[in-house]
Protein backbone atom coordinates (compact mmCIF):
# COMPACT_ATOMS: atom_id res chain seq x y z
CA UNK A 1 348.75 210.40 6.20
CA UNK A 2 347.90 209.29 2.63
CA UNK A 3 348.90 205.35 2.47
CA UNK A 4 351.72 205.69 -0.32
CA UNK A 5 353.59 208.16 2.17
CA UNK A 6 352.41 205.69 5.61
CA UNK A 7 354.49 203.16 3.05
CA UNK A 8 357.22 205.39 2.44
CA UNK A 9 357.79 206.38 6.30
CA UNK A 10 357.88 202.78 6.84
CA UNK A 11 360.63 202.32 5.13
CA UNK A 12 358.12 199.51 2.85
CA UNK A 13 358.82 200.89 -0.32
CA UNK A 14 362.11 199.84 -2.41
CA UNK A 15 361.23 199.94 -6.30
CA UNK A 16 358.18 201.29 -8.14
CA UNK A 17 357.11 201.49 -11.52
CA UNK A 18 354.13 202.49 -13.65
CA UNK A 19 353.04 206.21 -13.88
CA UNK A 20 351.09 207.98 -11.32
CA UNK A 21 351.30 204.65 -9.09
CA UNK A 22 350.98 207.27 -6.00
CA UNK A 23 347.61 207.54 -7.06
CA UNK A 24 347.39 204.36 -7.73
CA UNK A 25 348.18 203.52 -4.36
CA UNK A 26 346.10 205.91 -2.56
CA UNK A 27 342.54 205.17 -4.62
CA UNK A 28 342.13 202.15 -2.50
CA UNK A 29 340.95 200.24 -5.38
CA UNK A 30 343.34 198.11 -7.27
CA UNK A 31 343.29 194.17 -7.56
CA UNK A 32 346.77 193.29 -6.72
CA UNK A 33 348.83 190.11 -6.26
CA UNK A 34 351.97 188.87 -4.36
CA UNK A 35 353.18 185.34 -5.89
CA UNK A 36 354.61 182.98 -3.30
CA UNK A 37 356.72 179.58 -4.69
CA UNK A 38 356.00 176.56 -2.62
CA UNK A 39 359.75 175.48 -2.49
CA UNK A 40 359.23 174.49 1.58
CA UNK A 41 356.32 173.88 3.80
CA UNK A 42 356.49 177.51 5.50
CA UNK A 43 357.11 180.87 4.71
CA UNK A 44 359.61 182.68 6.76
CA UNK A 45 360.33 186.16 8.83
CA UNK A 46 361.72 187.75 5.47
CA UNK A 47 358.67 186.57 3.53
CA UNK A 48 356.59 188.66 6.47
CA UNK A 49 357.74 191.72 5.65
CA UNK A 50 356.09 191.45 1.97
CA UNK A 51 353.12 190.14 3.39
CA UNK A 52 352.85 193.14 6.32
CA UNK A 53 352.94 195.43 3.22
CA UNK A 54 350.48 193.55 1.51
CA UNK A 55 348.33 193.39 4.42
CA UNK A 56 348.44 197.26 4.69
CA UNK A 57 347.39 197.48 0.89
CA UNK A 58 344.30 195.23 1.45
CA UNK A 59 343.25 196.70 4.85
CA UNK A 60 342.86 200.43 2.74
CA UNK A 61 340.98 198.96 0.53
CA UNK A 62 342.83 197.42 -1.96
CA UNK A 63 341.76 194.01 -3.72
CA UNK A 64 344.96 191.31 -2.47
CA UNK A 65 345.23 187.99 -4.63
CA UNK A 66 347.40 185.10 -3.52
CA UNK A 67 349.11 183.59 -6.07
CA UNK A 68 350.64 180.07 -5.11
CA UNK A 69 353.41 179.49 -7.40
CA UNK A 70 352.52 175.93 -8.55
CA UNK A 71 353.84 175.88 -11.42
CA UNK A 72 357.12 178.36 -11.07
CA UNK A 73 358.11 176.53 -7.78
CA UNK A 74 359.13 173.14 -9.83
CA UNK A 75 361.01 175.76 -12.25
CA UNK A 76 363.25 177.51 -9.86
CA UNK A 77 363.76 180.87 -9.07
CA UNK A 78 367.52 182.08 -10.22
CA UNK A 79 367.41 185.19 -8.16
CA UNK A 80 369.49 185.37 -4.83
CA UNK A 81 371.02 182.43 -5.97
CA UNK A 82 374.39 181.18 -6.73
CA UNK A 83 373.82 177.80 -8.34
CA UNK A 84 370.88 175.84 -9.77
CA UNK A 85 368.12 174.63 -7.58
CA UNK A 86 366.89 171.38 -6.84
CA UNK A 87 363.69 170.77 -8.93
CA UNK A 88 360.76 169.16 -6.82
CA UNK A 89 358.59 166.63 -7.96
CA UNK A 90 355.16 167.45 -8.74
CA UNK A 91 353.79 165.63 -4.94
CA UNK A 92 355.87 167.81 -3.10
CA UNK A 93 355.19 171.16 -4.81
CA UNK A 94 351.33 170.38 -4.61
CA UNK A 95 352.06 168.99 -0.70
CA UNK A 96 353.69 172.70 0.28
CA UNK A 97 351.43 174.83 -1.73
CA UNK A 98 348.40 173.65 0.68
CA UNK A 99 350.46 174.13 3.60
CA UNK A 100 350.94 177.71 2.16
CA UNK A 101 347.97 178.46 1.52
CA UNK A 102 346.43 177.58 4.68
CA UNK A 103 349.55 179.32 6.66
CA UNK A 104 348.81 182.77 4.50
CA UNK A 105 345.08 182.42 4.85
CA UNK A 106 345.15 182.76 8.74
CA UNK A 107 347.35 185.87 8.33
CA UNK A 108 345.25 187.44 5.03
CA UNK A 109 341.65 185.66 5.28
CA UNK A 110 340.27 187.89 2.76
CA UNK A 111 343.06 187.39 0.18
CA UNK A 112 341.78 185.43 -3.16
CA UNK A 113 344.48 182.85 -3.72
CA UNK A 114 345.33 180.96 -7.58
CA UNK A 115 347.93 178.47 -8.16
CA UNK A 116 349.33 179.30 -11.83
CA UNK A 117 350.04 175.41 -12.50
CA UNK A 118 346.25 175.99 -13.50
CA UNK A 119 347.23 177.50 -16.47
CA UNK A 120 351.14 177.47 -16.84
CA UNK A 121 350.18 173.31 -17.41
CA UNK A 122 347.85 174.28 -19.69
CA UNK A 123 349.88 176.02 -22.39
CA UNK A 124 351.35 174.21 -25.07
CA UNK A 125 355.67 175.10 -26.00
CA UNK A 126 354.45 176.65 -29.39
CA UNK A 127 351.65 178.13 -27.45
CA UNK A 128 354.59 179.68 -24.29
CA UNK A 129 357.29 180.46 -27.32
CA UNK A 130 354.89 182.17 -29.81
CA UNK A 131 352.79 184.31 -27.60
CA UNK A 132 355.17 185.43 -24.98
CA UNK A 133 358.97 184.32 -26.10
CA UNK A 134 358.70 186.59 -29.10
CA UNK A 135 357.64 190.04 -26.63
CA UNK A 136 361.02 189.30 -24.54
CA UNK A 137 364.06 189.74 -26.62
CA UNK A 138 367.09 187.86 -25.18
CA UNK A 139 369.37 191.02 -24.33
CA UNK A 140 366.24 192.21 -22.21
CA UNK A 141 366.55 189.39 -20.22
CA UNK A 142 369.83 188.79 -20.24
CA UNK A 143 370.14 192.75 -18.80
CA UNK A 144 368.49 191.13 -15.50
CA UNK A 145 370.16 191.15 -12.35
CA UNK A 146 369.08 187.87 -11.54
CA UNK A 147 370.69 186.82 -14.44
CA UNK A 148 373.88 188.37 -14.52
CA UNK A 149 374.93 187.20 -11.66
CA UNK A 150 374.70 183.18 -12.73
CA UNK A 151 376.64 184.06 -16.14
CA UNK A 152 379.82 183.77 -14.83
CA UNK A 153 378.71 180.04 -12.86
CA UNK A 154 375.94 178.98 -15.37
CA UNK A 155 372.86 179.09 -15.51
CA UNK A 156 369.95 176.52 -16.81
CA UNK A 157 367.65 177.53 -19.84
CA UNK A 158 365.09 175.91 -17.06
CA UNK A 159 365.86 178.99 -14.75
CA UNK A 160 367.05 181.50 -17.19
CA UNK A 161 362.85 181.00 -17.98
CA UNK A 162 361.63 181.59 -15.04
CA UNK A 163 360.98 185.43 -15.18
CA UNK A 164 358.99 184.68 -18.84
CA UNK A 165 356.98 182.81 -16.47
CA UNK A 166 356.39 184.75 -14.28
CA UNK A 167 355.20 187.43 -16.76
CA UNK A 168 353.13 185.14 -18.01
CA UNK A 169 351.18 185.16 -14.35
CA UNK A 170 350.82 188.99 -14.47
CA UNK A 171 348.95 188.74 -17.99
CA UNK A 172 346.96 186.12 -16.71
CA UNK A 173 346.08 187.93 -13.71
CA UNK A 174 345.37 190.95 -15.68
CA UNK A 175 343.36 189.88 -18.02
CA UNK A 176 340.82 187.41 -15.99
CA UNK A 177 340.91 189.36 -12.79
CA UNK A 178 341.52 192.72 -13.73
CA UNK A 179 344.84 193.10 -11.86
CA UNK A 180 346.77 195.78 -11.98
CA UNK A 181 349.67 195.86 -9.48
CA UNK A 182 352.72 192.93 -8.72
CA UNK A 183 354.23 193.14 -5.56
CA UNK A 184 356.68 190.94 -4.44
CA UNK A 185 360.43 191.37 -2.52
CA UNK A 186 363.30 193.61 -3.26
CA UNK A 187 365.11 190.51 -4.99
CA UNK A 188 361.77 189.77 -7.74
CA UNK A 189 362.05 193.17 -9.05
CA UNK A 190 363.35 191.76 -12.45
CA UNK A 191 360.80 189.42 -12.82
CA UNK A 192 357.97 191.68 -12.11
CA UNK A 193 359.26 194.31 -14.42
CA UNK A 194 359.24 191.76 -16.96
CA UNK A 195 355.47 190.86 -16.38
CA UNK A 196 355.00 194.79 -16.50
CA UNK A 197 356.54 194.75 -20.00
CA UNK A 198 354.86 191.70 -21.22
CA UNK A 199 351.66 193.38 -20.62
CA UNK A 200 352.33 196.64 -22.20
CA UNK A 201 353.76 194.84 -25.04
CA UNK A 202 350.40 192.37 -25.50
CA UNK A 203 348.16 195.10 -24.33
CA UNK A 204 349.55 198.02 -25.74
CA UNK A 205 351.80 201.15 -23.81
CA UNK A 206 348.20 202.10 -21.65
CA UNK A 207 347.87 199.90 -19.87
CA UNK A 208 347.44 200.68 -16.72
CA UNK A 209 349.94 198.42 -14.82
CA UNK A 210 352.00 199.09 -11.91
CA UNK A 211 354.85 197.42 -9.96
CA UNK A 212 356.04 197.46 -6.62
CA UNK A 213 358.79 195.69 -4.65
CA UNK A 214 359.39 195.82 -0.52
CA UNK A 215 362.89 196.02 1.00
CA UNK A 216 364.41 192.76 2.18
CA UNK A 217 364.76 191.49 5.48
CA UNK A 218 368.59 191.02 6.31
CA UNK A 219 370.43 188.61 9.00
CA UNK A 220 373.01 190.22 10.58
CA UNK A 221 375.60 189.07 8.19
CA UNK A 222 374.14 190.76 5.07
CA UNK A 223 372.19 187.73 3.88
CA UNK A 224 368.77 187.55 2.78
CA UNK A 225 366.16 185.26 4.92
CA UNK A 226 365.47 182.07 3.14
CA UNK A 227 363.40 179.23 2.49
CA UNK A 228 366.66 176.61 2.76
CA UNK A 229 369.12 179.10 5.06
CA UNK A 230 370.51 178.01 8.27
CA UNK A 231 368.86 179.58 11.35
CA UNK A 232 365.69 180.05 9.39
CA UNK A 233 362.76 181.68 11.37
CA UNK A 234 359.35 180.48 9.88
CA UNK A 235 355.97 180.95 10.45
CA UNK A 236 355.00 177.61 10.83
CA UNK A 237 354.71 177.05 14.90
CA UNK A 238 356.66 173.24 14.23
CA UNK A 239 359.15 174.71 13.11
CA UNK A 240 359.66 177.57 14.36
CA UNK A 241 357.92 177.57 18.01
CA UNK A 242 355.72 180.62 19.03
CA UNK A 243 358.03 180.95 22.08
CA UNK A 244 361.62 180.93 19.61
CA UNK A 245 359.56 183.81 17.50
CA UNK A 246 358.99 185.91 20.17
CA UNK A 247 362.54 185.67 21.50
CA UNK A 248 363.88 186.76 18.04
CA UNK A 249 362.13 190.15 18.09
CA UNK A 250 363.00 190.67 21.68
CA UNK A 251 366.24 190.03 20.58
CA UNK A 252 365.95 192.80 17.67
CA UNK A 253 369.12 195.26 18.15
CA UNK A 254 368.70 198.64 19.68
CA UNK A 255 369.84 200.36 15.96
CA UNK A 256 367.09 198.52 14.84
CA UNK A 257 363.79 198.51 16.71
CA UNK A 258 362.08 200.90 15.49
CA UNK A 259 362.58 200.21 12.06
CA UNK A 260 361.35 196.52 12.78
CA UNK A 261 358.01 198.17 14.63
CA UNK A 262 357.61 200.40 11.48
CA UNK A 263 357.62 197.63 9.30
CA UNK A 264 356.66 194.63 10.99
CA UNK A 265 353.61 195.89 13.26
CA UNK A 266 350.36 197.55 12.52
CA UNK A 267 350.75 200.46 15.08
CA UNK A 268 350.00 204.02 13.79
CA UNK A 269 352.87 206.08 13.54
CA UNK A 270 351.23 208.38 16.50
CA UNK A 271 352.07 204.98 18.89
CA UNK A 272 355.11 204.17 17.41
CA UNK A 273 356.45 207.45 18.19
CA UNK A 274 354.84 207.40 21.55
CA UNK A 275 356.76 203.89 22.28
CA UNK A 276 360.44 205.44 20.85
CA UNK A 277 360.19 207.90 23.42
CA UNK A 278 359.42 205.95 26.17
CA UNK A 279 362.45 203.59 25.02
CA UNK A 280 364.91 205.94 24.79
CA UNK A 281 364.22 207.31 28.37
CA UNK A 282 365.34 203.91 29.34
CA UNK A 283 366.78 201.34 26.77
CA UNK A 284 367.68 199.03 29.22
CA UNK A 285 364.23 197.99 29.38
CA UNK A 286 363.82 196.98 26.26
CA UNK A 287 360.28 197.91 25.87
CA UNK A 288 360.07 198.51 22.02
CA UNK A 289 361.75 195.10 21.39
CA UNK A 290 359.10 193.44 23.68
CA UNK A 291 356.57 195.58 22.32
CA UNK A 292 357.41 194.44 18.57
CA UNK A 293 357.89 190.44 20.19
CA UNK A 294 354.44 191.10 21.46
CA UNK A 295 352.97 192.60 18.50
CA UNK A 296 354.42 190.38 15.70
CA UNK A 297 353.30 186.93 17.45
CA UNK A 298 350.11 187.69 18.09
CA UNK A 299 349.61 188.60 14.62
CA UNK A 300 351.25 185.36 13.18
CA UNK A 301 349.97 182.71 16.25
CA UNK A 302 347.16 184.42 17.69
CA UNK A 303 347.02 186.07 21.55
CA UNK A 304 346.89 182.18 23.36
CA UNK A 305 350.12 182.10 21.72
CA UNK A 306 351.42 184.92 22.93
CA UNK A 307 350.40 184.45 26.54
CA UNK A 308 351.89 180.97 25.99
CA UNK A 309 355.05 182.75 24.63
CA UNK A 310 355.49 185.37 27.52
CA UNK A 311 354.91 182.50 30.44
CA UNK A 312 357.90 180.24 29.07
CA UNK A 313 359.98 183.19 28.89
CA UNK A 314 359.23 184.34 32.58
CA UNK A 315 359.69 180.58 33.43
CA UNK A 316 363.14 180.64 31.54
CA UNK A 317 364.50 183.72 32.75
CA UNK A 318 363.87 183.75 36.40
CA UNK A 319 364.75 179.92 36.27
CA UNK A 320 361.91 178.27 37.53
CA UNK A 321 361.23 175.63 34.51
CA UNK A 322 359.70 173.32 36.36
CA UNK A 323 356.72 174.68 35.61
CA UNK A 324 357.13 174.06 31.85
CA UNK A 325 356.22 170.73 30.14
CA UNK A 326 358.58 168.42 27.79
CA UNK A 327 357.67 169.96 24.76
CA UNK A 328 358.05 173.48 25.84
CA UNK A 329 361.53 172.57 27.58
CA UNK A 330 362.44 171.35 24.10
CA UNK A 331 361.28 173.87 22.33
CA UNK A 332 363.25 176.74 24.73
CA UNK A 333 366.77 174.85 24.48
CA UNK A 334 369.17 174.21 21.56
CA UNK A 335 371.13 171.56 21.33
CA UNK A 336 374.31 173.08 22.58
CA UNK A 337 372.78 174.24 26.03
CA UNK A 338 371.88 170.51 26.80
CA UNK A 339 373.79 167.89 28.79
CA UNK A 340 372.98 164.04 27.78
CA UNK A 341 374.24 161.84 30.97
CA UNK A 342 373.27 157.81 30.79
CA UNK A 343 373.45 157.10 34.41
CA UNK A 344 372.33 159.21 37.82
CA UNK A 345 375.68 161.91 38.72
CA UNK A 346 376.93 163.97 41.75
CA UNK A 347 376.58 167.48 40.89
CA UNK A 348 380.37 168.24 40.94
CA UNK A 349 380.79 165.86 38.17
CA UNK A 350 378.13 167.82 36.56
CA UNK A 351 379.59 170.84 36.50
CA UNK A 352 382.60 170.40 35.62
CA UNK A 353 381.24 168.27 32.66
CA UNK A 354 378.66 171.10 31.77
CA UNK A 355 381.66 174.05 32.04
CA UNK A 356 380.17 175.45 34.62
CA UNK A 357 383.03 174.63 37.03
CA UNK A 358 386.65 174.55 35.88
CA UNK A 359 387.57 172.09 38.37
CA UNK A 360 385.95 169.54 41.18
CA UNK A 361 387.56 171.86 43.94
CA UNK A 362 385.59 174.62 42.25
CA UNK A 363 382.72 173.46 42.00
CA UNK A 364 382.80 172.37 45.66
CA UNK A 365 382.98 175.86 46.60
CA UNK A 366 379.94 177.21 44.33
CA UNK A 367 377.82 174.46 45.88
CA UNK A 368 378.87 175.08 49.43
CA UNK A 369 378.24 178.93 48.62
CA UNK A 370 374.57 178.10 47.63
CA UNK A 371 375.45 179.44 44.18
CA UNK A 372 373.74 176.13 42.56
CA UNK A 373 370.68 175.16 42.19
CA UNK A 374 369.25 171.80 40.44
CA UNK A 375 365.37 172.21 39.60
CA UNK A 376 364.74 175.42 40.76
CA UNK A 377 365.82 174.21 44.57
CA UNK A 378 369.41 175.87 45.83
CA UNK A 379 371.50 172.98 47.02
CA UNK A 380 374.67 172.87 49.42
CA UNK A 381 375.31 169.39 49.84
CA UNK A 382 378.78 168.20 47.89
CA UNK A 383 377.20 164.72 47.48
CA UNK A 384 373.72 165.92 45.85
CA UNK A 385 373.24 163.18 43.18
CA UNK A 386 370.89 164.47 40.05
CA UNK A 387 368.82 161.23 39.68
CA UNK A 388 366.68 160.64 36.46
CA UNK A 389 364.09 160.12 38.95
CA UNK A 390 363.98 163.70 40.36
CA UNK A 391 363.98 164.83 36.70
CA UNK A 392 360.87 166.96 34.61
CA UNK A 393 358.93 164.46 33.51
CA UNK A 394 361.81 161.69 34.17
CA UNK A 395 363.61 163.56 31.20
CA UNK A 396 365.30 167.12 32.29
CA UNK A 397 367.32 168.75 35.05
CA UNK A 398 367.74 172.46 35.13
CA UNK A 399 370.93 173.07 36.72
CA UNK A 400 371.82 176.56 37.56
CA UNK A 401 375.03 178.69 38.45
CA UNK A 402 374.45 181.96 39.68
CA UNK A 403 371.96 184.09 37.72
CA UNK A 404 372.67 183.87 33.99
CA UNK A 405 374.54 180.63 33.80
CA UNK A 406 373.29 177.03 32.88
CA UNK A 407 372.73 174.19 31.55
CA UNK A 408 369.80 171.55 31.23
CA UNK A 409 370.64 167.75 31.56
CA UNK A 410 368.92 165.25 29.87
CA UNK A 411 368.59 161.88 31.28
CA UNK A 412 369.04 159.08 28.87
């Protein structure tokens, strides 16, 4: 399978422009470049999709630059947006875009990277307004989605600038590294198309430039994944812990699995289909979602991780955390599964405080049934007391009802 049809089955592709890009795509020799904005510290599960895609275009051959967007990330990108962003200061933006960088680099190490506040700082307002406001009439612009959408709200001439910008990167690009292709997500599609015409425009209707977007990863609520959205899934490891990572693939629905191993992994279709088969023999196994957990955090952390990853989560799930450290406990537990107590606390008290038990007389009766366990150790005495000093670490208890119910206590 040619690689502009591997893309295709995928499910990678979303917008294209530029004739005969299929060929374009399948020489295995363009310079290409994917422009990230350093608007947070990390880049996120939606902003892995692009960069599987990219990482598919380098690997057959393809030349991948890195553009940090230095410059363009104390702008503000209008698109998926509903009101103005907050501009960053020139400390942060520089601060993030070296956290970028170093995040991508581990993921694409043979990827070139630029920052375009190299040159976008460089050019003068006569310089920006003369040489590239004059190719982009105002109705073109104005036609953008991204644009459209904030007429009715407002929008800033600040942001309404952005995609001239932008253009300006793809010229750049073109003309001091010879590149030739802008990918990016489904959502920059008008700002790459208005590099694409900036080019043609400056360079004449030849040029050889092409454009391609991927699809967007969506939460379940229709949403895009974002830099600043709640729940936010990053590829940083302190933010986002290998462990939490690989629970949100495992936790990828059934309807969409094998979409997510298609686009997310680099398995060969042949495996892929080899793994849907086994899976629907027995979906109650769920061994394409912990095949794509597997896959996806080893490429983002590295295998240590991974095995790091799949030892919590055997810890976790047959409720022996004991074995886990501080950190990892805090890592594996949200805030609304924990249980702050100040002083040492019979375990009826407990449960009924932790809704485990709807009453004392209850709870009695789960304890007495050997249905509770504190630590990993079944109890059955009434007047068990969890003591701070019994605790992980003098921090945590892991109490336990039954097989799927619990909660973990933290002494104070």
């Amino acid at each position: 399978m040619k690689l502009y049809e591997d893309l295709v089955w995928r499910g990678l592709i979303s917008q294209t422009a530029g004739e005969d890009i299929e060929d374009a795509i399948n020489s295995g020799n363009l310079t290409f470049y994917l422009g990230v904005d350093p608007t947070g510290k990390s880049v996120h599960v939606g902003s892995l999709l692009t960069i599987m895609g990219l990482v598919r275009l380098s690997r057959a051959g393809h030349h991948p630059v890195i553009l940090i967007g230095g410059a363009t990330g104390m702008i503000g990108d209008p698109s998926g947006k509903s009101q103005e962003r907050n501009l960053l200061d020139e400390e942060t933006t520089f601060a993030n875009s070296k956290y970028i960088e170093n995040q991508i680099k581990k993921l694409v190490p043979e990827a070139v990277f630029v920052n375009n506040y190299d040159w976008i700082s460089k050019m003068s307002v006569i310089t920006f307004l003369r040489d590239i406001g004059k190719n982009l009439t105002v109705n073109y612009m104005m036609a953008k989605e991204s644009v459209k959408r904030r007429l009715e709200s407002g929008i800033s001439y600040t942001e309404f600038s952005y995609q001239m910008i932008q253009a300006c990167d793809f010229l750049h690009l073109y003309k001091e590294m010879g590149c030739a292709l802008q990918v990016g997500g489904q959502d920059q599609w008008g700002n790459i198309t208005a590099g694409f015409e900036l080019i043609r425009k400056i360079e004449g209707s030849s040029a050889k430039v092409y454009c391609l977007t991927f699809p967007l990863l969506l939460k379940s609520d229709g949403t895009k994944f974002g830099k600043t959205a709640e729940g936010g899934v990053w590829l940083d490891p302190d933010m986002t812990s290998p462990y939490s990572l690989y629970q949100f693939w495992l936790n990828t629905p059934d309807e969409d699995v094998i979409a997510r191993l298609k686009e997310f992994t680099l398995l060969e279709k042949e495996e892929i289909d080899l793994i849907e088969e086994e899976w629907n023999l027995s979906r109650e196994k769920r061994l394409a979602q912990k095949r794509l957990a597997e896959e996806v955090t080893k490429f983002v952390h590295g295998e240590e991780a991974l095995k790091e990853a799949q030892r919590i989560t055997e810890a976790v799930f047959k409720g022996d955390i004991t074995s886990l450290s501080k950190k990892e406990i805090e890592d594996v537990f949200s805030e609304d599964q924990i249980l702050s107590i100040s002083d040492d606390k019979n375990i009826l008290d407990i449960l009924v405080e932790a809704n485990l038990a709807p009453s004392k007389s209850e709870a009695r009766k789960l304890v007495q049934g050997s249905a509770v366990s504190v630590n990993s150790n079944k109890i059955d005495d009434i007047s068990f007391i969890v003591k701070k000093e019994d605790a992980i670490e003098k921090t945590y208890s892991f109490i336990k009802k039954g097989k799927k119910n619990h909660i973990l206590i933290k002494h104070e």
